[in-house]
C-alpha atoms as a PDB file:
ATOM      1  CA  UNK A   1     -23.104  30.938  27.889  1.00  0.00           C
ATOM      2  CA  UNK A   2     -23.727  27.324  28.792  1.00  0.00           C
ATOM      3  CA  UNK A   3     -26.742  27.224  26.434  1.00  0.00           C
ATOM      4  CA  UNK A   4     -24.053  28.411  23.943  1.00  0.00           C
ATOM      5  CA  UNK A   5     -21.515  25.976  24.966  1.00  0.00           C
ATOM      6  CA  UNK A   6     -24.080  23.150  24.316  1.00  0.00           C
ATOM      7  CA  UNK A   7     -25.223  24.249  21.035  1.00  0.00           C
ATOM      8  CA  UNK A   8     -21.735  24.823  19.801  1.00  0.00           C
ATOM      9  CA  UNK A   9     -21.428  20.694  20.485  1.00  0.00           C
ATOM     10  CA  UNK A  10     -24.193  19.839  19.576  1.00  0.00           C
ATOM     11  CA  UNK A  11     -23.058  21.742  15.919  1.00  0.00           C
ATOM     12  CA  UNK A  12     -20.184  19.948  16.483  1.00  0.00           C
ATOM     13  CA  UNK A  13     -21.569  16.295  16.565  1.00  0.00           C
ATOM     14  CA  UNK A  14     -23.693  16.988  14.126  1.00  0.00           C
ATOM     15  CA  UNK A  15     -20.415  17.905  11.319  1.00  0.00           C
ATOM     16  CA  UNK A  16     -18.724  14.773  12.850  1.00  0.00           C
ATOM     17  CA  UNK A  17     -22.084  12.828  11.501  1.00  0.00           C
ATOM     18  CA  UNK A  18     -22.404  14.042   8.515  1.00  0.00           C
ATOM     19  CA  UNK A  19     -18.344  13.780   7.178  1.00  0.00           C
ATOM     20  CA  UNK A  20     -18.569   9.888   8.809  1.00  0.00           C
ATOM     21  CA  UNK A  21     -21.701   9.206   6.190  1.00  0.00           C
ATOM     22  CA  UNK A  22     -19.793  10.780   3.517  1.00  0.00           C
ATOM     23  CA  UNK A  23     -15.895   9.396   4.102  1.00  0.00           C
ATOM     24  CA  UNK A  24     -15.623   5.829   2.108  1.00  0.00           C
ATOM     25  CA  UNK A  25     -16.024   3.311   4.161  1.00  0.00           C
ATOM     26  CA  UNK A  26     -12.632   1.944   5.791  1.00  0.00           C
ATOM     27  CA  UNK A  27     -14.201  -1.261   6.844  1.00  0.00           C
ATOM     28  CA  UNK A  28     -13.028  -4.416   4.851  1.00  0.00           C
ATOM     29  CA  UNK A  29     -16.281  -5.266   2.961  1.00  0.00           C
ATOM     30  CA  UNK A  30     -17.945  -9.088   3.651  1.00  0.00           C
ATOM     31  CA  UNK A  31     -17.556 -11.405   0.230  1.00  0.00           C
ATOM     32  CA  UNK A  32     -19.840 -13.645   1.789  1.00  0.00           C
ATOM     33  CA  UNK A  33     -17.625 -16.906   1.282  1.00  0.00           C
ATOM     34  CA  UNK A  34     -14.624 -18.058   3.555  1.00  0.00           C
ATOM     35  CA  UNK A  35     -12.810 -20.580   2.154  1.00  0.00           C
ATOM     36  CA  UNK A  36      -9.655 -20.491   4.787  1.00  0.00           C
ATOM     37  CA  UNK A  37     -12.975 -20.921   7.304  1.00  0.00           C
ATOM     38  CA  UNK A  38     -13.594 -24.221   5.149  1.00  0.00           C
ATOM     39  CA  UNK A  39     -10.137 -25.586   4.630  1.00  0.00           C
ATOM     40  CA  UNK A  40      -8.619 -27.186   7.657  1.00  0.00           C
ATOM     41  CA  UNK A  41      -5.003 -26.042   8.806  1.00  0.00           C
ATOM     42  CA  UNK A  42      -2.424 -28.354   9.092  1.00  0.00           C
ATOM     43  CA  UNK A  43       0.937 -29.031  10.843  1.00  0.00           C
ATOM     44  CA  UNK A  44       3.690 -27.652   8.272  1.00  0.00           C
ATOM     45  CA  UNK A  45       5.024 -31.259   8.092  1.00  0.00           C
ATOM     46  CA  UNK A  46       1.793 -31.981   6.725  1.00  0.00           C
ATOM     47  CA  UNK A  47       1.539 -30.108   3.628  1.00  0.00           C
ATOM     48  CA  UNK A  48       5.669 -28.855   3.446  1.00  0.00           C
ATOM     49  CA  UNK A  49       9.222 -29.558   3.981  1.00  0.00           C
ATOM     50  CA  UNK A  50      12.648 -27.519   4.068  1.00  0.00           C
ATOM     51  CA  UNK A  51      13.444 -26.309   0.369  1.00  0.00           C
ATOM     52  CA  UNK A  52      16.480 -24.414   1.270  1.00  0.00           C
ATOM     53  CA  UNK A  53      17.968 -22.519   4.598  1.00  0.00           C
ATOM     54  CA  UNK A  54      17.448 -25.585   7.120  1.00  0.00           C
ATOM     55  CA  UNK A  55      19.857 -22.967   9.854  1.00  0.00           C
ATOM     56  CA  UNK A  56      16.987 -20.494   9.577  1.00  0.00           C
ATOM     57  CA  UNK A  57      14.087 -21.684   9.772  1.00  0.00           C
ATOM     58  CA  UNK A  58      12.086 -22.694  13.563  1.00  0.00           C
ATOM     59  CA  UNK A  59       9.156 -24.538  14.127  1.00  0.00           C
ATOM     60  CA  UNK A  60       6.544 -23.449  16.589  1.00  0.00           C
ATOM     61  CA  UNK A  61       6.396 -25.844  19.382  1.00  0.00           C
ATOM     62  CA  UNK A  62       2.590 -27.383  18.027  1.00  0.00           C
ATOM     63  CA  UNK A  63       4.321 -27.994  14.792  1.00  0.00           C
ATOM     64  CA  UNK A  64       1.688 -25.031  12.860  1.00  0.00           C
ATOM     65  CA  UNK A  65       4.038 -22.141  12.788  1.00  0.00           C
ATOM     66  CA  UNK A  66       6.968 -21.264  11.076  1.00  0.00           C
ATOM     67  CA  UNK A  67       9.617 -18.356  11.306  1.00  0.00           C
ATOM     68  CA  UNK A  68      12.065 -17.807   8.269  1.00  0.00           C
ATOM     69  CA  UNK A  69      14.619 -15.826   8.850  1.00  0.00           C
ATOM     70  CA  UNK A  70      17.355 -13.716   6.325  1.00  0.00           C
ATOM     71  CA  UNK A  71      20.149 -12.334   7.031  1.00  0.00           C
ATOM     72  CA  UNK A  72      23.450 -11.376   4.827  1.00  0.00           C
ATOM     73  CA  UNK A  73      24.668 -15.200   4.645  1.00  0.00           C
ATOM     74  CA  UNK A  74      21.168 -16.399   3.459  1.00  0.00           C
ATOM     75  CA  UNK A  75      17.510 -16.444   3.291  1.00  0.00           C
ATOM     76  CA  UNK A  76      15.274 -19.511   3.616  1.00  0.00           C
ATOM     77  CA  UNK A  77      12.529 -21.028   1.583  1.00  0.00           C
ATOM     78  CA  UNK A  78      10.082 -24.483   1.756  1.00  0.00           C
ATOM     79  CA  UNK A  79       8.207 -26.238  -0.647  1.00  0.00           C
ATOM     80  CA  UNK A  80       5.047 -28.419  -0.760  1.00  0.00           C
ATOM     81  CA  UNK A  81       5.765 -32.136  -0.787  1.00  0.00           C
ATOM     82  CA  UNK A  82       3.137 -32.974  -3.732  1.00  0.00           C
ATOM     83  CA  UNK A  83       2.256 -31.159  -6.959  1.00  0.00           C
ATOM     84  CA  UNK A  84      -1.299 -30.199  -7.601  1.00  0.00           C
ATOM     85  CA  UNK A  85      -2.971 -29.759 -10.880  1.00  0.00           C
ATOM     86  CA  UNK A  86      -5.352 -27.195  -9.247  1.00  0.00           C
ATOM     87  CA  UNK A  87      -6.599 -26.151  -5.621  1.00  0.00           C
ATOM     88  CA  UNK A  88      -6.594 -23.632  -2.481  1.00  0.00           C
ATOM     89  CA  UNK A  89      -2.989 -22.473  -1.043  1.00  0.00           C
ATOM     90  CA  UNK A  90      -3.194 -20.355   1.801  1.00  0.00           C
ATOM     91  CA  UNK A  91      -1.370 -19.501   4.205  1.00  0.00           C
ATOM     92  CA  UNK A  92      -1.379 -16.309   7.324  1.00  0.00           C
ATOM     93  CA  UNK A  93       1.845 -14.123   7.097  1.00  0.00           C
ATOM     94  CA  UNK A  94       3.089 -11.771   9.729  1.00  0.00           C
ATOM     95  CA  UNK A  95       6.017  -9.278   8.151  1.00  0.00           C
ATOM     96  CA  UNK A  96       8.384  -7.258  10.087  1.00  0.00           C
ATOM     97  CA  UNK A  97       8.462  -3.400  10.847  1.00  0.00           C
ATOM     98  CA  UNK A  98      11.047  -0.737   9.952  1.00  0.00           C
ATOM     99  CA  UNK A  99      13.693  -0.519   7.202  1.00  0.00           C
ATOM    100  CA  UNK A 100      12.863  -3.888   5.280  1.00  0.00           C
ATOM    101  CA  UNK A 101      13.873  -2.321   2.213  1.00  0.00           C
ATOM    102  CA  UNK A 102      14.407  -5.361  -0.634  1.00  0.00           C
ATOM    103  CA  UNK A 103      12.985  -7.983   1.165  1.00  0.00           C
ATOM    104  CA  UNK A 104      10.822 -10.605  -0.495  1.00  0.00           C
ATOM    105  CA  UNK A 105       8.239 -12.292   1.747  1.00  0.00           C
ATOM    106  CA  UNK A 106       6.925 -14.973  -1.362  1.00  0.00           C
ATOM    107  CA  UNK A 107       3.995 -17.449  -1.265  1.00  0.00           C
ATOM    108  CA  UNK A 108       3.737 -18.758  -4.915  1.00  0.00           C
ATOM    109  CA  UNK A 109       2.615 -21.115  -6.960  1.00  0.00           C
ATOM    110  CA  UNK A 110       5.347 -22.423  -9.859  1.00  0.00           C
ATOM    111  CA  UNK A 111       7.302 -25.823 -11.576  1.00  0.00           C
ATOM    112  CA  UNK A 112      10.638 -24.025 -12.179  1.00  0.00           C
ATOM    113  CA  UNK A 113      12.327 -27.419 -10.795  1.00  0.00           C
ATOM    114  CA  UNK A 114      10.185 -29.550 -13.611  1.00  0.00           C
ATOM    115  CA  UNK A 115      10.404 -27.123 -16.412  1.00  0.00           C
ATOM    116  CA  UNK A 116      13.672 -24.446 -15.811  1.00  0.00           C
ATOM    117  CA  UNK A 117      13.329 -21.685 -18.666  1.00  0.00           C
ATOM    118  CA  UNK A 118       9.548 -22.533 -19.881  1.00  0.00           C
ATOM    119  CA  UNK A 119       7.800 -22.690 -16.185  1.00  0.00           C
ATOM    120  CA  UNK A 120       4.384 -21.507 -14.865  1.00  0.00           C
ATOM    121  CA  UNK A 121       4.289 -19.419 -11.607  1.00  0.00           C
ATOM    122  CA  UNK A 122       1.681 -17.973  -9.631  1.00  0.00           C
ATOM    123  CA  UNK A 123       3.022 -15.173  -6.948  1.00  0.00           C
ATOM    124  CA  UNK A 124       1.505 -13.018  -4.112  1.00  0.00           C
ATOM    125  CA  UNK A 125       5.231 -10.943  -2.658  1.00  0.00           C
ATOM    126  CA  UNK A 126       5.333  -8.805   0.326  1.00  0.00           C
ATOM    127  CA  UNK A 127       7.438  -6.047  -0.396  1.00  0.00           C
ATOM    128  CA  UNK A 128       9.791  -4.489   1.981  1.00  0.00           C
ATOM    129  CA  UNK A 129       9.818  -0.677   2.431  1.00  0.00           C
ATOM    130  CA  UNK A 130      11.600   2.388   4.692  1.00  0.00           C
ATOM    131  CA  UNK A 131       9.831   3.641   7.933  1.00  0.00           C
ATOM    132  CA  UNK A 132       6.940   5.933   6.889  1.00  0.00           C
ATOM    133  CA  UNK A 133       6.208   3.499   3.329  1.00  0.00           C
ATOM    134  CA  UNK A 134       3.556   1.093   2.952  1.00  0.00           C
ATOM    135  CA  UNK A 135       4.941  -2.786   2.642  1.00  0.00           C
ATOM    136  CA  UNK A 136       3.350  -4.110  -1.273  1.00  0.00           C
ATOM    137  CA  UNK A 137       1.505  -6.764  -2.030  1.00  0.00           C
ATOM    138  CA  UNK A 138       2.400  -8.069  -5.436  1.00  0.00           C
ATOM    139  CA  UNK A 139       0.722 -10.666  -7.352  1.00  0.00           C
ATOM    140  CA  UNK A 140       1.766 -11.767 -10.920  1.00  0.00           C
ATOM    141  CA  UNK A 141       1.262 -14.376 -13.348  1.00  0.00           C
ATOM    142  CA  UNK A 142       3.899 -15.820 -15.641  1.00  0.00           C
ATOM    143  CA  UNK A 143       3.186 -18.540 -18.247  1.00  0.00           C
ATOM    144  CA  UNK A 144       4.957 -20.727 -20.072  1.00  0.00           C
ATOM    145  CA  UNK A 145       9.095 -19.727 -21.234  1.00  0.00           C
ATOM    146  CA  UNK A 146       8.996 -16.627 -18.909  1.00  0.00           C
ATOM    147  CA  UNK A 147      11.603 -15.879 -16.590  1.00  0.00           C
ATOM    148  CA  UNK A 148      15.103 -17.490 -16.182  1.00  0.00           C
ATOM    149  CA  UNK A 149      16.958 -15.544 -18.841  1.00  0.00           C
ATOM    150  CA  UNK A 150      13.882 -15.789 -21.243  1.00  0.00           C
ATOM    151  CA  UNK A 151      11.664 -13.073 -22.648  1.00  0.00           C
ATOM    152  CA  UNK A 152      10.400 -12.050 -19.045  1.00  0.00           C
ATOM    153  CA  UNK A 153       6.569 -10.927 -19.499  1.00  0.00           C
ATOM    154  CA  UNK A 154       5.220 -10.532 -15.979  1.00  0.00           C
ATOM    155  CA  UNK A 155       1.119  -9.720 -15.757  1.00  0.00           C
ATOM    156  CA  UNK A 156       1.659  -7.542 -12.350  1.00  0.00           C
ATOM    157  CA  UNK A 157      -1.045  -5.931 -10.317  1.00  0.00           C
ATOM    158  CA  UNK A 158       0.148  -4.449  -6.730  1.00  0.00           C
ATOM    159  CA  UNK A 159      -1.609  -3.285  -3.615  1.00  0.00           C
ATOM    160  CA  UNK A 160      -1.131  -0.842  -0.679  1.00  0.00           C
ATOM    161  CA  UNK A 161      -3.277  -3.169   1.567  1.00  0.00           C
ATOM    162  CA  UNK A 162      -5.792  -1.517   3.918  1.00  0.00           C
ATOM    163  CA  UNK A 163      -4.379  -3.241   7.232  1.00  0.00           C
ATOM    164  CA  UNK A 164      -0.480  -3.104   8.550  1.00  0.00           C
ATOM    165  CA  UNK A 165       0.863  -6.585   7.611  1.00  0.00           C
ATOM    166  CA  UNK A 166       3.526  -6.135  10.230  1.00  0.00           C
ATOM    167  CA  UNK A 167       1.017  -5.466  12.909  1.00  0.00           C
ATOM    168  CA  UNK A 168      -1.096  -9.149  12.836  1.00  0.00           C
ATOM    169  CA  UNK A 169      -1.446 -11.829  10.729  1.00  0.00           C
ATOM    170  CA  UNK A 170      -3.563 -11.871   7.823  1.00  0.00           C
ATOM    171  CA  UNK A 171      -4.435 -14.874   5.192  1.00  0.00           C
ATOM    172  CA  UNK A 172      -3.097 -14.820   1.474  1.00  0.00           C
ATOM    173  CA  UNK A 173      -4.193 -17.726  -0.508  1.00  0.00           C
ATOM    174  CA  UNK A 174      -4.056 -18.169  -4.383  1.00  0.00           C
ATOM    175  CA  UNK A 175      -7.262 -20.217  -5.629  1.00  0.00           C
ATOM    176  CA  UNK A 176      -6.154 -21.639  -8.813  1.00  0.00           C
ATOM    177  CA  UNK A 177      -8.867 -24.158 -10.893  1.00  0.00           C
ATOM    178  CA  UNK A 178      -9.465 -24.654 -14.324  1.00  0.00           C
ATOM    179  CA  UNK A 179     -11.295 -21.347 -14.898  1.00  0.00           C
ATOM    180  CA  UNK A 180      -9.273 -18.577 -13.042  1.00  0.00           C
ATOM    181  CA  UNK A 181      -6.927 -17.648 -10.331  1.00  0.00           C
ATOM    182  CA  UNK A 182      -8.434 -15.636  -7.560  1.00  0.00           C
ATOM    183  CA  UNK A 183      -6.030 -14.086  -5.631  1.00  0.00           C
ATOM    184  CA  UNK A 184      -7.761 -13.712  -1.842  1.00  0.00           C
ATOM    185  CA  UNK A 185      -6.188 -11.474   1.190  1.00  0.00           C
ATOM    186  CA  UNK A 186      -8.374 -12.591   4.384  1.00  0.00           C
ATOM    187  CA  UNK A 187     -10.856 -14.407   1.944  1.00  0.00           C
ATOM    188  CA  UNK A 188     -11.348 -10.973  -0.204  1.00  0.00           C
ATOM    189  CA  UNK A 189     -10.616 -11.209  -3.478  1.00  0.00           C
ATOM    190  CA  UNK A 190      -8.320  -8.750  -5.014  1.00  0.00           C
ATOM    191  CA  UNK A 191      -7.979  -9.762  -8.006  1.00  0.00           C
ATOM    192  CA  UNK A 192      -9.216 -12.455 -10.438  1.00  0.00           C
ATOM    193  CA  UNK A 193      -6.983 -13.431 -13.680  1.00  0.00           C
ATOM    194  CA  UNK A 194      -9.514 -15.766 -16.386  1.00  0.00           C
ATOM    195  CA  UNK A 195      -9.084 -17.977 -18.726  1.00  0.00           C
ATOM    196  CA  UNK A 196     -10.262 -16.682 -21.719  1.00  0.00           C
ATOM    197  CA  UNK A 197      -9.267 -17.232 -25.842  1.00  0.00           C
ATOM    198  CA  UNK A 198      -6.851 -14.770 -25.450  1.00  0.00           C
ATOM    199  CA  UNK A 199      -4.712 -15.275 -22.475  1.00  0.00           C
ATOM    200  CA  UNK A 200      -2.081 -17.256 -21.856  1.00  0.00           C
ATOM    201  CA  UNK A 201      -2.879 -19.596 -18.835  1.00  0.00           C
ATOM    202  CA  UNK A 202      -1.291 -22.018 -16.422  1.00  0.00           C
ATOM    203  CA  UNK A 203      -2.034 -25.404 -16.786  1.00  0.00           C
ATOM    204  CA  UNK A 204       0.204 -27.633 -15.759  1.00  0.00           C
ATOM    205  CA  UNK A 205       1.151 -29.327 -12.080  1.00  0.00           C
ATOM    206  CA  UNK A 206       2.449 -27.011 -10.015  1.00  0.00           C
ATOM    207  CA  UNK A 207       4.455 -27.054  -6.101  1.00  0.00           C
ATOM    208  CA  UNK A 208       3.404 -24.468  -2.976  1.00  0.00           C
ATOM    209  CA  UNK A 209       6.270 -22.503  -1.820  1.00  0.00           C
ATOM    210  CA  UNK A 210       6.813 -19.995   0.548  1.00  0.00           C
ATOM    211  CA  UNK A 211      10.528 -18.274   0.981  1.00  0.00           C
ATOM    212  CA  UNK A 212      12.361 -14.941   2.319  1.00  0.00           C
ATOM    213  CA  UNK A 213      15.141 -13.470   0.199  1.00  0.00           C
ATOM    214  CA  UNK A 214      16.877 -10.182  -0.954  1.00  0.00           C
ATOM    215  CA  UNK A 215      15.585  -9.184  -4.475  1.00  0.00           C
ATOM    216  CA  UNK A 216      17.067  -5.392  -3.378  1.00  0.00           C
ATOM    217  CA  UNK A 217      17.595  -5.272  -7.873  1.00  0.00           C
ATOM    218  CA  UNK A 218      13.819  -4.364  -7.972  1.00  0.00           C
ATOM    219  CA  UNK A 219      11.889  -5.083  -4.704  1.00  0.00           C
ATOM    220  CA  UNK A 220      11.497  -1.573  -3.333  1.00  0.00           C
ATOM    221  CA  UNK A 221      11.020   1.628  -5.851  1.00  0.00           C
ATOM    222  CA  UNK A 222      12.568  -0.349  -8.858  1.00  0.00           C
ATOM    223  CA  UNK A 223      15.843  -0.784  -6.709  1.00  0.00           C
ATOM    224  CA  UNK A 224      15.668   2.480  -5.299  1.00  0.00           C
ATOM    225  CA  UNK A 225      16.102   0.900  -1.873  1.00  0.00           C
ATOM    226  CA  UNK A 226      18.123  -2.248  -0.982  1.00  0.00           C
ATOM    227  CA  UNK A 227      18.174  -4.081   2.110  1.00  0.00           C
ATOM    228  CA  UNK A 228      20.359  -3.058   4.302  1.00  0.00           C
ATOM    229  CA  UNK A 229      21.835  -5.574   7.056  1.00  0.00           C
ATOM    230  CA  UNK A 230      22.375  -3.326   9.766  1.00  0.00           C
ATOM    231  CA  UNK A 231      18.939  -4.364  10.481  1.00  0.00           C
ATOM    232  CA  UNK A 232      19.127  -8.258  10.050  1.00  0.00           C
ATOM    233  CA  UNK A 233      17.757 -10.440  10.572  1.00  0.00           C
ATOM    234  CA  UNK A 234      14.734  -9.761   8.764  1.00  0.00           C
ATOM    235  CA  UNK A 235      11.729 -12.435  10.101  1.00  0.00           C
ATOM    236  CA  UNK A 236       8.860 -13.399   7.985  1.00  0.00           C
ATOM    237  CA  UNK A 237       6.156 -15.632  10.395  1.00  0.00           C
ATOM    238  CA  UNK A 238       3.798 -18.088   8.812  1.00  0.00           C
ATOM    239  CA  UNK A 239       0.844 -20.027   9.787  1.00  0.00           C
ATOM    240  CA  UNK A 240      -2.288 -21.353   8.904  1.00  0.00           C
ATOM    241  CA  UNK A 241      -0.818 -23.758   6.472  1.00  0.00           C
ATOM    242  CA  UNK A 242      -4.369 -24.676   4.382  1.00  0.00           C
ATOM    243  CA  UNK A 243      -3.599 -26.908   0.884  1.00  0.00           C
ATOM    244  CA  UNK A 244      -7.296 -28.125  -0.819  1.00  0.00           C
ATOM    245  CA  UNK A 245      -7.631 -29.147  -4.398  1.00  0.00           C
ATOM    246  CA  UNK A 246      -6.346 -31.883  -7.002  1.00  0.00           C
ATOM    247  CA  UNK A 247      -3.123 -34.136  -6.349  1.00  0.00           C
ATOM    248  CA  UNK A 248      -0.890 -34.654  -9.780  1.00  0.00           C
ATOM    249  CA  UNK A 249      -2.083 -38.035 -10.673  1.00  0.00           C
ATOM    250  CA  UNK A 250      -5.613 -37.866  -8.921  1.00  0.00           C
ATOM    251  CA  UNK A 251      -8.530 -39.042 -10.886  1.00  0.00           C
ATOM    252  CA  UNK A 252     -10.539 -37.104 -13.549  1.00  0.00           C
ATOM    253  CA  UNK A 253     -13.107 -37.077 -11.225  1.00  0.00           C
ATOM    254  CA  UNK A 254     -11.120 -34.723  -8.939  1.00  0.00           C
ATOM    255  CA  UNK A 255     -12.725 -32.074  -8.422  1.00  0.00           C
ATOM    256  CA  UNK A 256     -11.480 -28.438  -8.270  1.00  0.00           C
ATOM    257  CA  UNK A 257     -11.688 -26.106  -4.761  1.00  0.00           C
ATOM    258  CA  UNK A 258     -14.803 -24.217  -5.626  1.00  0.00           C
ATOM    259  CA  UNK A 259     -14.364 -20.425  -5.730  1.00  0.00           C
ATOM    260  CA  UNK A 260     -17.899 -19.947  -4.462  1.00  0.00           C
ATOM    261  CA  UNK A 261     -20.823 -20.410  -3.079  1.00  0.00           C
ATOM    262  CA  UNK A 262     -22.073 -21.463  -6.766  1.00  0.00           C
ATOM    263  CA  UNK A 263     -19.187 -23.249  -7.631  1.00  0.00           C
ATOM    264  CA  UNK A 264     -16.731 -21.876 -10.566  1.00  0.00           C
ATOM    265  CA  UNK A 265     -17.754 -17.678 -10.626  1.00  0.00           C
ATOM    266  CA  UNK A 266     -17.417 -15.364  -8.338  1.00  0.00           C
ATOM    267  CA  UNK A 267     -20.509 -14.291  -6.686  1.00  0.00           C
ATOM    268  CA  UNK A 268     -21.985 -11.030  -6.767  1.00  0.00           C
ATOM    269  CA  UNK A 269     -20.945 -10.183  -3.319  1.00  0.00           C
ATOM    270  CA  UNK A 270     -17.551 -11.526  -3.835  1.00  0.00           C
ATOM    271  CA  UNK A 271     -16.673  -8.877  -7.331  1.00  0.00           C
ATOM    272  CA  UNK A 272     -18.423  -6.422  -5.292  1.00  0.00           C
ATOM    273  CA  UNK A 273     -15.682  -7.210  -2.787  1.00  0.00           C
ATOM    274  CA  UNK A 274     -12.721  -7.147  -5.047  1.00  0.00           C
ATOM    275  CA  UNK A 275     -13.599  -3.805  -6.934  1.00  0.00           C
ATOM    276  CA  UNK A 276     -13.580  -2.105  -3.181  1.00  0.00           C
ATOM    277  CA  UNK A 277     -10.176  -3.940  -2.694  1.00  0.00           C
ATOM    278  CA  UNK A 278      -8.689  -2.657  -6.276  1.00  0.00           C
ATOM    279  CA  UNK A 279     -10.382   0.840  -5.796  1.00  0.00           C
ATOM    280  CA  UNK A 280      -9.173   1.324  -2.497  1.00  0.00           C
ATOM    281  CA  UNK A 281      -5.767  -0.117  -2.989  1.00  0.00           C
ATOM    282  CA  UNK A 282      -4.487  -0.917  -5.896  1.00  0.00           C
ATOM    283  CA  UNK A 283      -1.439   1.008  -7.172  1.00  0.00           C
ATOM    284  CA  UNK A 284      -0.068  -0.812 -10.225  1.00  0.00           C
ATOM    285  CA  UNK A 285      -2.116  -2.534 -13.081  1.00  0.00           C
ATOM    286  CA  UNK A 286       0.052  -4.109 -15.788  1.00  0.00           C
ATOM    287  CA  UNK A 287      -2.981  -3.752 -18.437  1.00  0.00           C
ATOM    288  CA  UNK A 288      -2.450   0.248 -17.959  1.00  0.00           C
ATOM    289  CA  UNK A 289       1.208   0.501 -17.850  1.00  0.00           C
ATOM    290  CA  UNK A 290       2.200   2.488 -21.438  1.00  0.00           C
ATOM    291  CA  UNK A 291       5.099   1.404 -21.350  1.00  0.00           C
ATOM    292  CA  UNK A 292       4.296  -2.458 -21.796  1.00  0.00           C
ATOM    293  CA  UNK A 293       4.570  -4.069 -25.018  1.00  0.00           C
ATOM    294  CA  UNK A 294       0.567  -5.050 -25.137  1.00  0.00           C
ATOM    295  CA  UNK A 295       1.150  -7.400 -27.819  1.00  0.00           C
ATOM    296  CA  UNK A 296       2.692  -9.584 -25.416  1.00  0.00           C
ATOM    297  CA  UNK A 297      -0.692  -9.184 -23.154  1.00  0.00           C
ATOM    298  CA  UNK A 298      -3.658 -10.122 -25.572  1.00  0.00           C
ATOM    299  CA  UNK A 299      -5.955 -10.494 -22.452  1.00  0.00           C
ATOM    300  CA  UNK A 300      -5.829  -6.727 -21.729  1.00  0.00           C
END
């Protein structure tokens, strides 16, 4: 019987073996380049200043961390406090738990104040969800005319991220040169959008942001959900402030952040890194929605 007893676990370990070497890999893969590891952090006075909701934001007492908070009066937002005409904006992000239903945790990219109705913007949005749901990561691209009361074209892909965003704090940064925007969570890429002959592409100087407000119209399941302020206020921590790249009015020989180890592409390692991002967690590609009008999108 105890000769029994050990085979049986023995039998045992040996299934638990075998269904570990075939499950997919959970681990986050390596891309082999860390540019928040490059990039020094800064003070948010540094890089940043109050854009709008002075009564709710706090400062961390070294100056490097930043609470916004919303509740049904207001949200809060800041702003860099010099245009770039390319770089490396990151920043770490810590969202809340529970019913955060419409809320909009934003770090993005845009010149809406320079150019209202024909602006560029560059977005990665935490999405607010109900116990049991998955917060979103959105990232989108709009170019030129779109948005405020224009024809809106928005280029979104989204992502059920493979951590808990509320649990920790993990880095979101939008590399942005010449050749491509490479949208990085915890220096993976998960997505890359190109310049190519085709695509319609930002270009022009363009402001950091970072805010917390209630888009409940389309935030959670197309407006399924809206926030709710039984649960205010709803807290959005950041840190890690990290701003690298070319200053409107810098010189020509500026040079953008580089996106890799080789300079411009990504390497090998790093699209190796961002298809096991998109595989694993992207939910929502705009190039395979039906529904879009693809002759607004010649890039797909």
């Amino acid at each position: 019987m105890l000769i029994t007893r050990h085979c049986c676990a023995c039998l045992t370990m040996v299934v638990v073996v075998v269904v570990m070497l075939l499950r997919p890999s959970a681990a986050q893969p390596s891309p082999g380049y860390y540019p928040s590891s490059v990039i020094k952090s800064m003070a948010f006075s540094e890089g940043y200043t109050n854009l709008w909701g002075s009564q709710h934001q706090s400062l961390s007492q070294d100056q490097k961390g930043l609470t916004l908070l919303m509740d049904r009066s207001s949200g809060s937002g800041f702003k860099s406090k010099r245009s770039y005409r390319n770089g490396y904006f990151g920043v770490s992000i810590k969202v809340q738990p529970g019913y955060t239903a419409g809320v909009n945790t934003a770090f993005y990219l845009s010149n809406n104040e320079l150019y209202p109705g024909k602006h560029d913007e560059i977005d990665m949005e935490l999405l607010g969800t109900v116990p049991g749901e998955p917060y979103t990561l959105q990232t989108n691209v709009y170019v030129r005319g779109t948005g405020d009361g224009a024809h809106l074209v928005g280029r979104e892909m989204r992502f059920h991220l493979w951590f808990d965003p509320t649990a920790d704090f993990h880095h979101y940064a939008i590399l942005w040169n010449p050749d491509q925007i490479v949208f990085l969570v915890d220096d993976v890429p998960v997505r890359r959008y190109p310049r190519t002959a085709t695509a319609f592409f930002p270009d022009r100087e363009m402001w950091a942001y970072g805010s917390i407000w209630d888009a409940s119209d389309w935030a959670t399941d197309g407006g399924r959900y809206r926030a709710d302020y039984r649960y205010q206020p709803f807290v959005a921590r950041f840190q890690g402030f990290r701003i690298a790249g070319c200053q409107t009015g810098a010189p020509a020989s500026c040079r953008p952040v580089a996106a890799s180890p080789a300079g411009t592409e990504l390497s090998a390692q790093q699209r190796d890194a961002m298809r096991w991002a998109q595989q694993r967690s992207m939910v929502y590609y705009y190039c395979q929605d039906r529904t879009k009008d693809h002759a607004l999108y010649p890039e797909c």
